[in-house]
N, C-alpha and C. Protein backbone atom coordinates (compact mmCIF):
# COMPACT_ATOMS: atom_id res chain seq x y z
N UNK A 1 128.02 110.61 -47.33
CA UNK A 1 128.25 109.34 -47.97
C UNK A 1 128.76 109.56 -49.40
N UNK A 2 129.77 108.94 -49.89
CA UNK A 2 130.53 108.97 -50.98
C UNK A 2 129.38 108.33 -52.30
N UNK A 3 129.85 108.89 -53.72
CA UNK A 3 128.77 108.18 -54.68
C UNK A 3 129.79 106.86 -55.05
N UNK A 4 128.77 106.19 -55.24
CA UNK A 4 129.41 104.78 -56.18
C UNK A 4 130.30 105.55 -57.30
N UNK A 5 131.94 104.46 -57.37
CA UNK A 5 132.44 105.04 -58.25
C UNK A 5 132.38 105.08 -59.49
N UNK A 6 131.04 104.53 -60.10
CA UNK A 6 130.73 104.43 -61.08
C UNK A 6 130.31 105.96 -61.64
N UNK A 7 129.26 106.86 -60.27
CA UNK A 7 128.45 107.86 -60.66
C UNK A 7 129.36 108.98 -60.13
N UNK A 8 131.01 108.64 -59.76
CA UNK A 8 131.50 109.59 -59.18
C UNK A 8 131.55 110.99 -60.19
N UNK A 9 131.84 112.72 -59.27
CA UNK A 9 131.72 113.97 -59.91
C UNK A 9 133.44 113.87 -59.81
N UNK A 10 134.00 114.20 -60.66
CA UNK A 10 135.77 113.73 -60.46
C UNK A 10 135.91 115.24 -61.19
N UNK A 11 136.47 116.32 -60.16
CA UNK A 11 137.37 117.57 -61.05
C UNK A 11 138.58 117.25 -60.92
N UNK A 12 139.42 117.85 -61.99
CA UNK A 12 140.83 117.74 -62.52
C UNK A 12 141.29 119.10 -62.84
N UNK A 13 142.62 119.74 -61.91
CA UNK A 13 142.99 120.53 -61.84
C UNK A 13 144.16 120.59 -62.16
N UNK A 14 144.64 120.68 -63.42
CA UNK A 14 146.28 120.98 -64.47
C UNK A 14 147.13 122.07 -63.68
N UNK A 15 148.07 122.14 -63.97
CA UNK A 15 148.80 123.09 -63.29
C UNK A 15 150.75 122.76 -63.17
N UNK A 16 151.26 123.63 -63.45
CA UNK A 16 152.49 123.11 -63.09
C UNK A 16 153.09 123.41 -61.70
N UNK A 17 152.48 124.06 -60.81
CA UNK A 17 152.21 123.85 -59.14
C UNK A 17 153.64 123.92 -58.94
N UNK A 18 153.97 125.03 -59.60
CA UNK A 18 155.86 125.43 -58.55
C UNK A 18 156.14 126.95 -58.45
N UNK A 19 155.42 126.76 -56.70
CA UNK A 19 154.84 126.03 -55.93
C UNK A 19 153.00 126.35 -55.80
N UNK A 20 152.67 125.41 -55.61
CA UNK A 20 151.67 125.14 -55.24
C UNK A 20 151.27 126.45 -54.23
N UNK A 21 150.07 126.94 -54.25
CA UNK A 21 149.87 127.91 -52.91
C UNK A 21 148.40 128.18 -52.95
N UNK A 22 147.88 129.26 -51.62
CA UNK A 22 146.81 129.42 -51.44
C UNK A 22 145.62 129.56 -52.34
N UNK A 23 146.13 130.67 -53.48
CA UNK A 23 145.26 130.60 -54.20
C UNK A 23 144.75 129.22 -55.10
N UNK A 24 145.70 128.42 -55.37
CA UNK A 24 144.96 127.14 -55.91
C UNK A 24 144.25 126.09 -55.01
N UNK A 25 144.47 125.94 -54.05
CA UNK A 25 143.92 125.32 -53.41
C UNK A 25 142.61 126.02 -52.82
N UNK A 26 142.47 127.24 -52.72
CA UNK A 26 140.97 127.80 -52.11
C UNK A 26 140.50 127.91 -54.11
N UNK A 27 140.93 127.42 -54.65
CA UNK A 27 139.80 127.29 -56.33
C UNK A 27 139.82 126.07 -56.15
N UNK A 28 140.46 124.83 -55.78
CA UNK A 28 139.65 123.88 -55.86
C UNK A 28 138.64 123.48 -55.00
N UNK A 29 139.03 123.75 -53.72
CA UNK A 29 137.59 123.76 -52.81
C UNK A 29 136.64 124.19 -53.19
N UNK A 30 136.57 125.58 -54.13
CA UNK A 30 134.91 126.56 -54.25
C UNK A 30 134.71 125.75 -55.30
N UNK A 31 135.49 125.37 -56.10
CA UNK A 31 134.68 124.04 -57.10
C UNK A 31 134.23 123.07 -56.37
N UNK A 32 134.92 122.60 -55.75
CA UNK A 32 134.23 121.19 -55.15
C UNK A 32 133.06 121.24 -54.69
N UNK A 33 132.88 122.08 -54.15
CA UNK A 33 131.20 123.21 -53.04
C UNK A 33 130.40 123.04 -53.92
N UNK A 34 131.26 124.46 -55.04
CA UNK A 34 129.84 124.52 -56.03
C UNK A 34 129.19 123.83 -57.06
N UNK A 35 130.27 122.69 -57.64
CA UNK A 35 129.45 121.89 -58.66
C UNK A 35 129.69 120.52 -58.17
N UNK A 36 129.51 120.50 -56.87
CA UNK A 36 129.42 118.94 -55.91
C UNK A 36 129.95 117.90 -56.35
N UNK A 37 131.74 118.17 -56.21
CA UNK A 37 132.08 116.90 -56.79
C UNK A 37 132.85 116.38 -55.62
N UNK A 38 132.85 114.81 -55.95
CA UNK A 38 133.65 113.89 -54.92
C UNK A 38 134.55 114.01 -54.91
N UNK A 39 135.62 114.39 -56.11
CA UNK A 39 137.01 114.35 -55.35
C UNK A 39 137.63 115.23 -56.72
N UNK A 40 138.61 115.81 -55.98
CA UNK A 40 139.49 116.97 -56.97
C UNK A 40 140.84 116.51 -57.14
N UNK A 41 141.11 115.63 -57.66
CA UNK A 41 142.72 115.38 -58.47
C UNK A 41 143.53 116.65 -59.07
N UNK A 42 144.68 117.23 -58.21
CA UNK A 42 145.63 117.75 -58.62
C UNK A 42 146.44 117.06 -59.82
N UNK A 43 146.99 117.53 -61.05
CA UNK A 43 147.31 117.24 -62.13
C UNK A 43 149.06 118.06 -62.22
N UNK A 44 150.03 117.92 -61.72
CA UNK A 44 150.96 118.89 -61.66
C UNK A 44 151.53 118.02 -63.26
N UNK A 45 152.24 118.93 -64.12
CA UNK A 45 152.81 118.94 -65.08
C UNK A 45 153.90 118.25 -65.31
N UNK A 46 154.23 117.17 -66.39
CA UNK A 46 155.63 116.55 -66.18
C UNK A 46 156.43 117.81 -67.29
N UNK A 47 156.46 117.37 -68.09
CA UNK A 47 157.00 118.45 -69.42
C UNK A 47 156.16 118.79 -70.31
N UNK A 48 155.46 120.59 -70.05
CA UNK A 48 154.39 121.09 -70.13
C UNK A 48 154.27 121.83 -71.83
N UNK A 49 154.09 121.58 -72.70
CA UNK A 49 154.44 122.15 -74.30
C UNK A 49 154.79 123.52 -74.03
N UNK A 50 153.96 124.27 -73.12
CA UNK A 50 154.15 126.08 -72.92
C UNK A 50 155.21 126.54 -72.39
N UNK A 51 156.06 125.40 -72.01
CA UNK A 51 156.95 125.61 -70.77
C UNK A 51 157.87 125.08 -71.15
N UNK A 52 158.49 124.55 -72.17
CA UNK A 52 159.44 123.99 -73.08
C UNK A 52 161.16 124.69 -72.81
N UNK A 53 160.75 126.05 -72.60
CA UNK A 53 162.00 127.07 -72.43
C UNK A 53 162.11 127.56 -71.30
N UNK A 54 161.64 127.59 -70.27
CA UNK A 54 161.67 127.26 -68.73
C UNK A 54 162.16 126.99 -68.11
N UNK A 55 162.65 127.16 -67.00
CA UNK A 55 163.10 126.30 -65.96
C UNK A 55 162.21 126.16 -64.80
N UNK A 56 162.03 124.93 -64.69
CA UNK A 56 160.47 124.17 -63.52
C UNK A 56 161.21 123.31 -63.11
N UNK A 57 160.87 123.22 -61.75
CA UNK A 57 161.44 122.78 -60.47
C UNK A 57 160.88 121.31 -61.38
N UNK A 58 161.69 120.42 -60.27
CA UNK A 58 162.15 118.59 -60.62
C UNK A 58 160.36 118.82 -60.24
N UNK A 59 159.56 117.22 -61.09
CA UNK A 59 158.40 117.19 -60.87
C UNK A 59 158.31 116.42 -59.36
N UNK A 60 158.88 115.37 -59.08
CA UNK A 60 159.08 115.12 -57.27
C UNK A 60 159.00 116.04 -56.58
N UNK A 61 160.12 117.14 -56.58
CA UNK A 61 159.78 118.22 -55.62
C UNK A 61 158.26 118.57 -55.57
N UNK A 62 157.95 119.50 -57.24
CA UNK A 62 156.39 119.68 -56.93
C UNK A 62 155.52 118.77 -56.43
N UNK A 63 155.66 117.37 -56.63
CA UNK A 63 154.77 116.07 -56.25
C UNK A 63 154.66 116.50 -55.08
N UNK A 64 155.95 116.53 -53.88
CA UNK A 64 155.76 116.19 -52.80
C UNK A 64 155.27 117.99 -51.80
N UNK A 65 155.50 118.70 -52.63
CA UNK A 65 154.97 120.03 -51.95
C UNK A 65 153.51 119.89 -52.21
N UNK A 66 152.90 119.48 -52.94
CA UNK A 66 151.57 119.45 -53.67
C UNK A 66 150.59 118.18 -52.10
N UNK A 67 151.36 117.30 -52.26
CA UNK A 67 150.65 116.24 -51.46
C UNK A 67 151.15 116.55 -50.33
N UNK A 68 152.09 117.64 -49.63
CA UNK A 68 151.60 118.05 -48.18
C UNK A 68 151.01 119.47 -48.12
N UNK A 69 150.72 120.01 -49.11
CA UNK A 69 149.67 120.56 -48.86
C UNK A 69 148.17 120.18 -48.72
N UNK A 70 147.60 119.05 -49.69
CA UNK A 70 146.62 118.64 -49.88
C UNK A 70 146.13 117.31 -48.57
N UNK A 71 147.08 117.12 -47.90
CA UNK A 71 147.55 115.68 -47.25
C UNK A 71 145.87 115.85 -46.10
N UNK A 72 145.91 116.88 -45.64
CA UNK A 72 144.47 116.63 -44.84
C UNK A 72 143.22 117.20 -44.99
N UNK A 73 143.24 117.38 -46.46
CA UNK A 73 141.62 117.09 -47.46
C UNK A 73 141.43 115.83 -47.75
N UNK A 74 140.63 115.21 -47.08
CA UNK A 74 139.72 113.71 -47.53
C UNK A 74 139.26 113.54 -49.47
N UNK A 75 139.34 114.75 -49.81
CA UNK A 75 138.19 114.52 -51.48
C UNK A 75 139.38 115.47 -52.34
N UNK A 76 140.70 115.75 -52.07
CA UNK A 76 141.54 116.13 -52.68
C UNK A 76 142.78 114.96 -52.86
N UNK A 77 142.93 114.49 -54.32
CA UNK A 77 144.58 113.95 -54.67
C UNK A 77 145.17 114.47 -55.32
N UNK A 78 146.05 113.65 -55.22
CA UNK A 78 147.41 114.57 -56.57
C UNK A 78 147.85 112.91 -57.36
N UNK A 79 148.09 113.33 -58.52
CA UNK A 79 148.21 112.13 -59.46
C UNK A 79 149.58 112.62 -60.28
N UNK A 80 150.31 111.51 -60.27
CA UNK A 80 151.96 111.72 -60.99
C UNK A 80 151.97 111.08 -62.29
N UNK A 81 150.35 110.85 -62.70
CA UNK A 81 150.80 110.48 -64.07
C UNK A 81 151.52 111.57 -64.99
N UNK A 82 151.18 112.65 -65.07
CA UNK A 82 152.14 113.27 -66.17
C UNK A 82 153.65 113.51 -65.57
N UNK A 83 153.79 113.31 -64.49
CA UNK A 83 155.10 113.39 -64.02
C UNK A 83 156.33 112.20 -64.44
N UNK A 84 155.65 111.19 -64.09
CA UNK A 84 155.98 109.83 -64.88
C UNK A 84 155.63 109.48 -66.58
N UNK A 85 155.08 110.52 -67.25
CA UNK A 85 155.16 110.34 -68.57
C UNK A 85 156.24 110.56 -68.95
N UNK A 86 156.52 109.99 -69.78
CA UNK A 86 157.93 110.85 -71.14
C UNK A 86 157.75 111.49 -72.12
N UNK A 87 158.42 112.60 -72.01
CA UNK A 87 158.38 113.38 -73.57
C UNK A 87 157.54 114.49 -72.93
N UNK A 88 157.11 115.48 -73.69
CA UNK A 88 156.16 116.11 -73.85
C UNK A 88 154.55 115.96 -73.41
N UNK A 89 154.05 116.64 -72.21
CA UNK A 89 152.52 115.79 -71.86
C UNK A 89 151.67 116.90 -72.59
N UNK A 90 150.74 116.24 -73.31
CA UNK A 90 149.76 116.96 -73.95
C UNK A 90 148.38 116.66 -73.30
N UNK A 91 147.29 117.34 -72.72
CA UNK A 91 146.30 117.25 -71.88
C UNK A 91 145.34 116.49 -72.50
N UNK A 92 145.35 116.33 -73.60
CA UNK A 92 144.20 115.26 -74.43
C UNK A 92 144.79 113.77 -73.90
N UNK A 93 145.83 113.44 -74.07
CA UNK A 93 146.31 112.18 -73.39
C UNK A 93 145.86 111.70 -72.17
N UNK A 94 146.52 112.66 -71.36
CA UNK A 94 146.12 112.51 -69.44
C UNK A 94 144.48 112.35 -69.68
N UNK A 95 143.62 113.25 -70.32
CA UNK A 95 142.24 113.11 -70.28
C UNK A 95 142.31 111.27 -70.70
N UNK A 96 142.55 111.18 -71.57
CA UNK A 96 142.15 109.67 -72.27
C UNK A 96 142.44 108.43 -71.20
N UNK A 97 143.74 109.04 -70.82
CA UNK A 97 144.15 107.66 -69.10
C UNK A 97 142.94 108.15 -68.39
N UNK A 98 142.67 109.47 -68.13
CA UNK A 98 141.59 109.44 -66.15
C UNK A 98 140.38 108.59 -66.84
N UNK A 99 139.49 109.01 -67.57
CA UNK A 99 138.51 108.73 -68.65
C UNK A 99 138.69 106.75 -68.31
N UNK A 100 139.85 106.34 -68.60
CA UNK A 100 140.25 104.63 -68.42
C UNK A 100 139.95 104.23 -66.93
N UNK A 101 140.92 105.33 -66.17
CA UNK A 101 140.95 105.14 -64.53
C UNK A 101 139.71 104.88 -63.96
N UNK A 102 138.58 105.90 -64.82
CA UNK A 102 137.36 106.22 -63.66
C UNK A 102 135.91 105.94 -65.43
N UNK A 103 136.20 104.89 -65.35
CA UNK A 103 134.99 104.72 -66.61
C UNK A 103 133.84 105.31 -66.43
N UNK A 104 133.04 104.98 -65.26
CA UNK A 104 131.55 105.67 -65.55
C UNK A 104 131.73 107.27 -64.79
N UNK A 105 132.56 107.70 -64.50
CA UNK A 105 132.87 109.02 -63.52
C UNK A 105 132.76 110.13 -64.42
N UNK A 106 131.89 110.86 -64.05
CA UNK A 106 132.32 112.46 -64.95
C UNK A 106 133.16 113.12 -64.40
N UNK A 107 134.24 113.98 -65.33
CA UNK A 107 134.98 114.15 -65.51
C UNK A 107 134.89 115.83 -65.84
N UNK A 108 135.05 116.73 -64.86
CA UNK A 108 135.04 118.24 -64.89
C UNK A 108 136.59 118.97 -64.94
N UNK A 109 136.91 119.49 -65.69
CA UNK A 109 137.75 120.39 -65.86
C UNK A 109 138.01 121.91 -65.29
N UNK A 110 139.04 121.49 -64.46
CA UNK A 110 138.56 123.17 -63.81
C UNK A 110 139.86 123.84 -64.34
N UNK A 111 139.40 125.45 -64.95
CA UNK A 111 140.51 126.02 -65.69
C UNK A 111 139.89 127.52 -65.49
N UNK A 112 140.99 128.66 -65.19
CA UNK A 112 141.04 130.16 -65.39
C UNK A 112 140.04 130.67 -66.69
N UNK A 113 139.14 131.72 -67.13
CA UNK A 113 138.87 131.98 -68.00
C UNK A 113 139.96 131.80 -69.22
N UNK A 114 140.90 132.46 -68.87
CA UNK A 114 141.75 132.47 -69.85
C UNK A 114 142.14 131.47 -70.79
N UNK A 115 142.51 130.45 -69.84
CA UNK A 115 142.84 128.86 -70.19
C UNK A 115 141.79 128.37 -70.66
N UNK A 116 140.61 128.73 -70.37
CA UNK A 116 139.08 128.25 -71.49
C UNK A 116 139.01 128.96 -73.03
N UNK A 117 139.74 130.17 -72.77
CA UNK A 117 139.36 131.02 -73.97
C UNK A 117 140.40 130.62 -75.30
N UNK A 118 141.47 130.39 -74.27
CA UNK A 118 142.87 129.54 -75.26
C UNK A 118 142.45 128.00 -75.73
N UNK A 119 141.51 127.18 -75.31
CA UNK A 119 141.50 125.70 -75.96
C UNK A 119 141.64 125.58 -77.51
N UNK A 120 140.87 126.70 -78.59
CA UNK A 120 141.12 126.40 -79.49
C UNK A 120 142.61 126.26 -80.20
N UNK A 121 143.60 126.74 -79.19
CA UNK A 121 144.85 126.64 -79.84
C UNK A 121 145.38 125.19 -79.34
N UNK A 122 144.90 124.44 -77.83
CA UNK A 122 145.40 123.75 -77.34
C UNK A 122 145.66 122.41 -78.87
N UNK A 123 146.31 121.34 -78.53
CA UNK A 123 145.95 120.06 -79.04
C UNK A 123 144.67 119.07 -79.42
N UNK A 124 144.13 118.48 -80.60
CA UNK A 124 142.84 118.29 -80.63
C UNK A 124 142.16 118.87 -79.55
N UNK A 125 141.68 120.03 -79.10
CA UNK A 125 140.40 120.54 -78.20
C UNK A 125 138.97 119.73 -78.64
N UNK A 126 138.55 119.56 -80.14
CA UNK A 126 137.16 118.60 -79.95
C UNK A 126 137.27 117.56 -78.98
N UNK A 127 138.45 117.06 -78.84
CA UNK A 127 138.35 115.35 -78.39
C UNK A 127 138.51 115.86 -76.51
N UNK A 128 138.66 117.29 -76.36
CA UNK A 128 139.10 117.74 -74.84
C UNK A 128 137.49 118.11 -74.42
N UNK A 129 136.87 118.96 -75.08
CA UNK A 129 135.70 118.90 -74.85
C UNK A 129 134.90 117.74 -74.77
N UNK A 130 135.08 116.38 -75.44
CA UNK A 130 134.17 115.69 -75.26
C UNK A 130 134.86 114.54 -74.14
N UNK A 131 135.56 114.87 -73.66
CA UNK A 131 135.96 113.86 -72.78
C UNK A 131 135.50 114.58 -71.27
N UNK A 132 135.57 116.23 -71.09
CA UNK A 132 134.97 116.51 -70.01
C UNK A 132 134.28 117.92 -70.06
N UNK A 133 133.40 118.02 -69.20
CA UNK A 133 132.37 119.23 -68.66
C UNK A 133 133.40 120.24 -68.65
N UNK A 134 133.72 121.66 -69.13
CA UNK A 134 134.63 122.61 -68.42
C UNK A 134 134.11 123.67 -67.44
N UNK A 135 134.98 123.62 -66.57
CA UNK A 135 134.29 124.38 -65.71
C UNK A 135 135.16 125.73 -65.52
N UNK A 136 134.42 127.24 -65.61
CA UNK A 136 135.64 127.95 -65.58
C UNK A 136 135.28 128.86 -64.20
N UNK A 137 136.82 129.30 -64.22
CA UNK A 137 136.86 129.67 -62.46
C UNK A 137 137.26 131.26 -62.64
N UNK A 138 136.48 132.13 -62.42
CA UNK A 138 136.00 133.88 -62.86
C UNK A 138 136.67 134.34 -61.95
N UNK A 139 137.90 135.01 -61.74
CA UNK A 139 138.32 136.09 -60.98
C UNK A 139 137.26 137.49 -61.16
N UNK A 140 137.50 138.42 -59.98
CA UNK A 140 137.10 139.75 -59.96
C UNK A 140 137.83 140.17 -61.09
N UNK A 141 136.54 141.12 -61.82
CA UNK A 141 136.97 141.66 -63.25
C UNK A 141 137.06 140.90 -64.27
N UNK A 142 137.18 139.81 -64.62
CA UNK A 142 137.33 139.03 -65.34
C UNK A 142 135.99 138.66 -66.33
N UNK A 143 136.13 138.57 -67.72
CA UNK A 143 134.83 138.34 -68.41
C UNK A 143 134.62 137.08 -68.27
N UNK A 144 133.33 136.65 -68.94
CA UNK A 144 133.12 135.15 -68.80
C UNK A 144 133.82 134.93 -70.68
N UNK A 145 134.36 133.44 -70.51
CA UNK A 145 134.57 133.14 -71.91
C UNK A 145 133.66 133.05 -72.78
N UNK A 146 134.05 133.35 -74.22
CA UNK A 146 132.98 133.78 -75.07
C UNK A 146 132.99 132.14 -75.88
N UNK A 147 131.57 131.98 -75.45
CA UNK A 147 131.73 130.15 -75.49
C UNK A 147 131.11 130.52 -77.39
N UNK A 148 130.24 131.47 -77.62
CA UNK A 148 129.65 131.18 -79.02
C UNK A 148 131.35 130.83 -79.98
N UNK A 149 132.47 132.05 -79.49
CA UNK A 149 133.54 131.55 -80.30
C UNK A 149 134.18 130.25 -80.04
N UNK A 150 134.30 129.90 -79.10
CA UNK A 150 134.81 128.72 -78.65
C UNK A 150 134.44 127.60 -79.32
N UNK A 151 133.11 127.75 -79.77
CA UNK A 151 132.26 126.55 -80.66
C UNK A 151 132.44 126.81 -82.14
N UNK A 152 132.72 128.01 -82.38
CA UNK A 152 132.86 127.94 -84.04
C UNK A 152 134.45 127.60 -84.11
N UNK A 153 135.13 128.38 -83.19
CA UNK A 153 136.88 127.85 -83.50
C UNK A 153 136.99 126.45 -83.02
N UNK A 154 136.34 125.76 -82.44
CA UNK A 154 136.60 124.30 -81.53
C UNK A 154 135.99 123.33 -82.95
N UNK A 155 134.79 123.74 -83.04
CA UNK A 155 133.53 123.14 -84.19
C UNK A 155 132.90 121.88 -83.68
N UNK A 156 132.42 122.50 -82.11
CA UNK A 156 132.09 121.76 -81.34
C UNK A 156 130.84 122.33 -80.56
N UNK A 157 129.64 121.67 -80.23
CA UNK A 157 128.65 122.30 -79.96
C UNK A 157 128.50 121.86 -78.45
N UNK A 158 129.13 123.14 -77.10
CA UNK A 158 129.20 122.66 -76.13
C UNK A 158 128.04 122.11 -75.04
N UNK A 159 127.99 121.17 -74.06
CA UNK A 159 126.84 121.06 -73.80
C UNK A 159 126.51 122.58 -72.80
N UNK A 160 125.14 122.54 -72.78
CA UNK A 160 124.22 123.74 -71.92
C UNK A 160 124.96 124.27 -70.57
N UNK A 161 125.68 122.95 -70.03
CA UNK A 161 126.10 122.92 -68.37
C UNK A 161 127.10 123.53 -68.25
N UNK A 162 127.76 123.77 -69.58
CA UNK A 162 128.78 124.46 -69.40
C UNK A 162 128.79 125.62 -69.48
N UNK A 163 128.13 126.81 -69.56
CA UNK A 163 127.71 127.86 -69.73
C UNK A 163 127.27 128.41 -67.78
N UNK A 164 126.66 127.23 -67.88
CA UNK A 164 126.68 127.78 -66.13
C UNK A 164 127.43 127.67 -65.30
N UNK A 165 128.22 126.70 -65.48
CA UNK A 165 129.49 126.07 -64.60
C UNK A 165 130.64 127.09 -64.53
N UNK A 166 130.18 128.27 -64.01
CA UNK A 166 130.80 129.48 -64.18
C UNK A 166 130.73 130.21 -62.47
N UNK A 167 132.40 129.61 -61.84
CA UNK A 167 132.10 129.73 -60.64
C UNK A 167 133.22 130.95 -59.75
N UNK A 168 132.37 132.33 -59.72
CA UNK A 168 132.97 133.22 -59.52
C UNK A 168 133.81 132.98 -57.89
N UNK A 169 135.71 133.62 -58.20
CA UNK A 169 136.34 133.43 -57.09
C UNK A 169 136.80 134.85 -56.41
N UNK A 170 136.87 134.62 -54.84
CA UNK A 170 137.28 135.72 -54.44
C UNK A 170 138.59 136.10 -55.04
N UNK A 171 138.68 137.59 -54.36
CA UNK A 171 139.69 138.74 -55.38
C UNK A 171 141.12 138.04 -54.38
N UNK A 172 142.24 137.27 -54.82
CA UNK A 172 142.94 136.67 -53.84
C UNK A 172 144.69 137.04 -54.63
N UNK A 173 145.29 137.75 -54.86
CA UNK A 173 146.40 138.42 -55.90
C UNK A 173 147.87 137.48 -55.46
N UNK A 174 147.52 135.96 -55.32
CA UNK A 174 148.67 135.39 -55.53
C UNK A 174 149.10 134.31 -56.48
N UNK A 175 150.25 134.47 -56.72
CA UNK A 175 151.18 133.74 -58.04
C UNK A 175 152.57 132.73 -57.47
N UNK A 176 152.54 131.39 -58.13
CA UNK A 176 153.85 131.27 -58.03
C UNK A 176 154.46 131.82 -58.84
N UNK A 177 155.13 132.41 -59.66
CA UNK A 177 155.37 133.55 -60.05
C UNK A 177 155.76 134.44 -58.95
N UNK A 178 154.74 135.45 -57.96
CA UNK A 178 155.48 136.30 -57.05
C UNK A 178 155.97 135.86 -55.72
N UNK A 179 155.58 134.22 -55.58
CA UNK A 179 156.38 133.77 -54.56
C UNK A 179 157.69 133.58 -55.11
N UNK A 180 157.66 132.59 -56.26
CA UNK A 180 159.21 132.62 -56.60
C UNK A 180 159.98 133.86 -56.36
N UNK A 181 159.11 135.18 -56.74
CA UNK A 181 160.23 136.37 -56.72
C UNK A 181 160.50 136.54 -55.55
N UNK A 182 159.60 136.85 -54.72
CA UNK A 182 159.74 136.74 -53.78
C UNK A 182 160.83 136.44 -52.89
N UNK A 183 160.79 134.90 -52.74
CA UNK A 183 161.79 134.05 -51.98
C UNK A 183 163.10 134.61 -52.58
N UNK A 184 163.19 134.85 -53.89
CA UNK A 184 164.94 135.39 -54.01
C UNK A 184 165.08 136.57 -53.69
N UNK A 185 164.04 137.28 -53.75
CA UNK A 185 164.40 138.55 -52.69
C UNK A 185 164.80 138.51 -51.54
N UNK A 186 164.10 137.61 -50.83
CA UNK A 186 164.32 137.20 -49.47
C UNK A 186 163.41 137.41 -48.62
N UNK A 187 162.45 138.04 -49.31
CA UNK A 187 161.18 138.41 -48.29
C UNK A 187 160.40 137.13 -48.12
N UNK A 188 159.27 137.36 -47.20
CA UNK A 188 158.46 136.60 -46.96
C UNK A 188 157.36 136.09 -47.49
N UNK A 189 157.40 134.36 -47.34
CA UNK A 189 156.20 133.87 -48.14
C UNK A 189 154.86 133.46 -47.97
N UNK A 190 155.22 133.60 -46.25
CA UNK A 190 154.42 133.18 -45.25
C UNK A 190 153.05 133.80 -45.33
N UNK A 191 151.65 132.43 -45.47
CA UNK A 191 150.15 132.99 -45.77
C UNK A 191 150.27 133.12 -47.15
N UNK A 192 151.15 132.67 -48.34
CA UNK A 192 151.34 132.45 -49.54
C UNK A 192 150.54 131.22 -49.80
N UNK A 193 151.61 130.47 -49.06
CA UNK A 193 151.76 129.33 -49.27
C UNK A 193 151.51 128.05 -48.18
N UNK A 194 151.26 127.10 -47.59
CA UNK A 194 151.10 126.71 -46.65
C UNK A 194 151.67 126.16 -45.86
N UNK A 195 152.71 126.78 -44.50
CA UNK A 195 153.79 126.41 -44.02
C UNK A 195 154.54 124.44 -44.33
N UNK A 196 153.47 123.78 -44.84
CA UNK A 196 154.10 122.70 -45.14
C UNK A 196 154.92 122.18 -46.25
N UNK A 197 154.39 123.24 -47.48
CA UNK A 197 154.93 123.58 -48.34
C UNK A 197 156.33 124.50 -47.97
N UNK A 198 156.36 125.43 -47.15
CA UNK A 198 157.26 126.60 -47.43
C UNK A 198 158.58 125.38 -46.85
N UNK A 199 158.47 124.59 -45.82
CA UNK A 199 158.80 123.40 -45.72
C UNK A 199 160.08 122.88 -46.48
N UNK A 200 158.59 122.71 -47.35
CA UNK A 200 159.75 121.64 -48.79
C UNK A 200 160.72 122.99 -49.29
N UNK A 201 159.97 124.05 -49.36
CA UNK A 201 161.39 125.01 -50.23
C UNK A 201 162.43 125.34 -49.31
N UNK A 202 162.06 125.58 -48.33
CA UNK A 202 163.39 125.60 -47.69
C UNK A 202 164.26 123.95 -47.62
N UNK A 203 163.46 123.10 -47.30
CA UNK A 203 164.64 121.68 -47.76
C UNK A 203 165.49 121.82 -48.29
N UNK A 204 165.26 122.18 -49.91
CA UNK A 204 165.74 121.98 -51.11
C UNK A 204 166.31 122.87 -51.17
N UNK A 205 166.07 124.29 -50.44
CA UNK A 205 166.66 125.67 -51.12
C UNK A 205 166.20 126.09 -52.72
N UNK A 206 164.79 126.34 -52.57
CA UNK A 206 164.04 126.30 -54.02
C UNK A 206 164.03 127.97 -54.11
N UNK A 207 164.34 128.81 -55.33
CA UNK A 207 163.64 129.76 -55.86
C UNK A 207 164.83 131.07 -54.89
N UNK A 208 166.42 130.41 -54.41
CA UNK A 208 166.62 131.28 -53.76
C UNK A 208 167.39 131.78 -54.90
N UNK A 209 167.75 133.35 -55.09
CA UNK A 209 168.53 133.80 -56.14
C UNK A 209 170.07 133.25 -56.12
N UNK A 210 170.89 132.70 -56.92
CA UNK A 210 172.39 131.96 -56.65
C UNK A 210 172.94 132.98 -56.84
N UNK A 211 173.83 133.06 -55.66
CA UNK A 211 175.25 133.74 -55.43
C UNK A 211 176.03 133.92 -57.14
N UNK A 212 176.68 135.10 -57.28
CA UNK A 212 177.64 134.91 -58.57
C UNK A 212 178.85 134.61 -57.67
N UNK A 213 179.49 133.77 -58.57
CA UNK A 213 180.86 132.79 -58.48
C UNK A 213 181.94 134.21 -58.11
């Protein structure tokens, strides 16, 4: 039985998801398991500050590879607000809309050590911390983030829950990144990614290396 959406557990998973593949989707499930939340909103990136000099696939494409992968999880969405933003999306914003969307809902953040250890550089981080729980997701080998610094560089005193909300993932060595390379190699992506996805890239002809003229 679902909670009232007042008391809903709502994780939010950022990402610029091109493409989308196994390994993100088996981290949002072991979150969902382990810190029992109702539903996991995919967050794919419209125009990401880190990613400024880039080239990232149209956000539609990712939209629609994202929502047929996710299409037959019941407690998984994907949300196009930053896709439909303009300008530059900064993650304190998107927090401030879901926060509107889902008033009494807590609001968990699921992010790589790394991406926890980086907040103090992000955009206001006090106002990111207090809008949600972070939850960080521990690869094999990986340290846990060093939250005492996090609080003197943030100048933010995190709550207790977050210290535990530390949810170790299997050892799983895939990237979009080496699918992209991948596919212009020409090799195979198959068990990357989830044939409904591989799908959309072949549609479009995504990530194949272009012929010189």
């Amino acid at each position: 039985m679902r909670t009232s959406p007042e008391k809903e557990r709502i994780g939010l998973y950022f990402g610029t998801f091109d493409p989308v593949h196994i390994a993100h989707l088996l981290l949002a499930e072991t979150a969902r398991e382990a810190i029992r939340l109702d539903r996991v909103v995919f967050m794919p990136a419209g125009v990401p500050p880190n990613k400024l000099k880039k080239k990232v696939t149209p956000g539609e494409i990712r939209l629609e590879m994202l929502r047929r992968a996710t299409a037959d999880h019941p407690r998984f969405e994907v949300s196009r607000f930053e896709i439909d933003s303009p300008g530059v999306n900064y993650t304190v914003d998107t927090l401030r809309h879901l926060k509107q969307r889902y008033p009494g809902g807590k609001l968990f953040f699921i992010a790589g050590s790394d991406t926890i250890n980086d907040l103090p550089n992000w955009y206001r981080p006090q106002e990111i911390c207090r809008l949600v729980s972070l939850v960080t997701a521990l690869r094999p080998g990986e340290e846990v983030p060093d939250f005492d610094r996090l609080e003197r560089e943030i100048g933010i005193r995190l709550p207790a829950a977050v210290r535990r909300q530390i949810i170790p993932m299997p050892l799983l060595e895939i990237s979009s990144t080496e699918i992209r390379r991948r596919r212009a190699q020409g090799k195979s992506i198959r068990y990357r990614t989830p044939d409904k996805v591989i799908a959309v890239i072949e549609k479009y002809g995504l990530y194949q290396k272009k012929a010189r003229p």
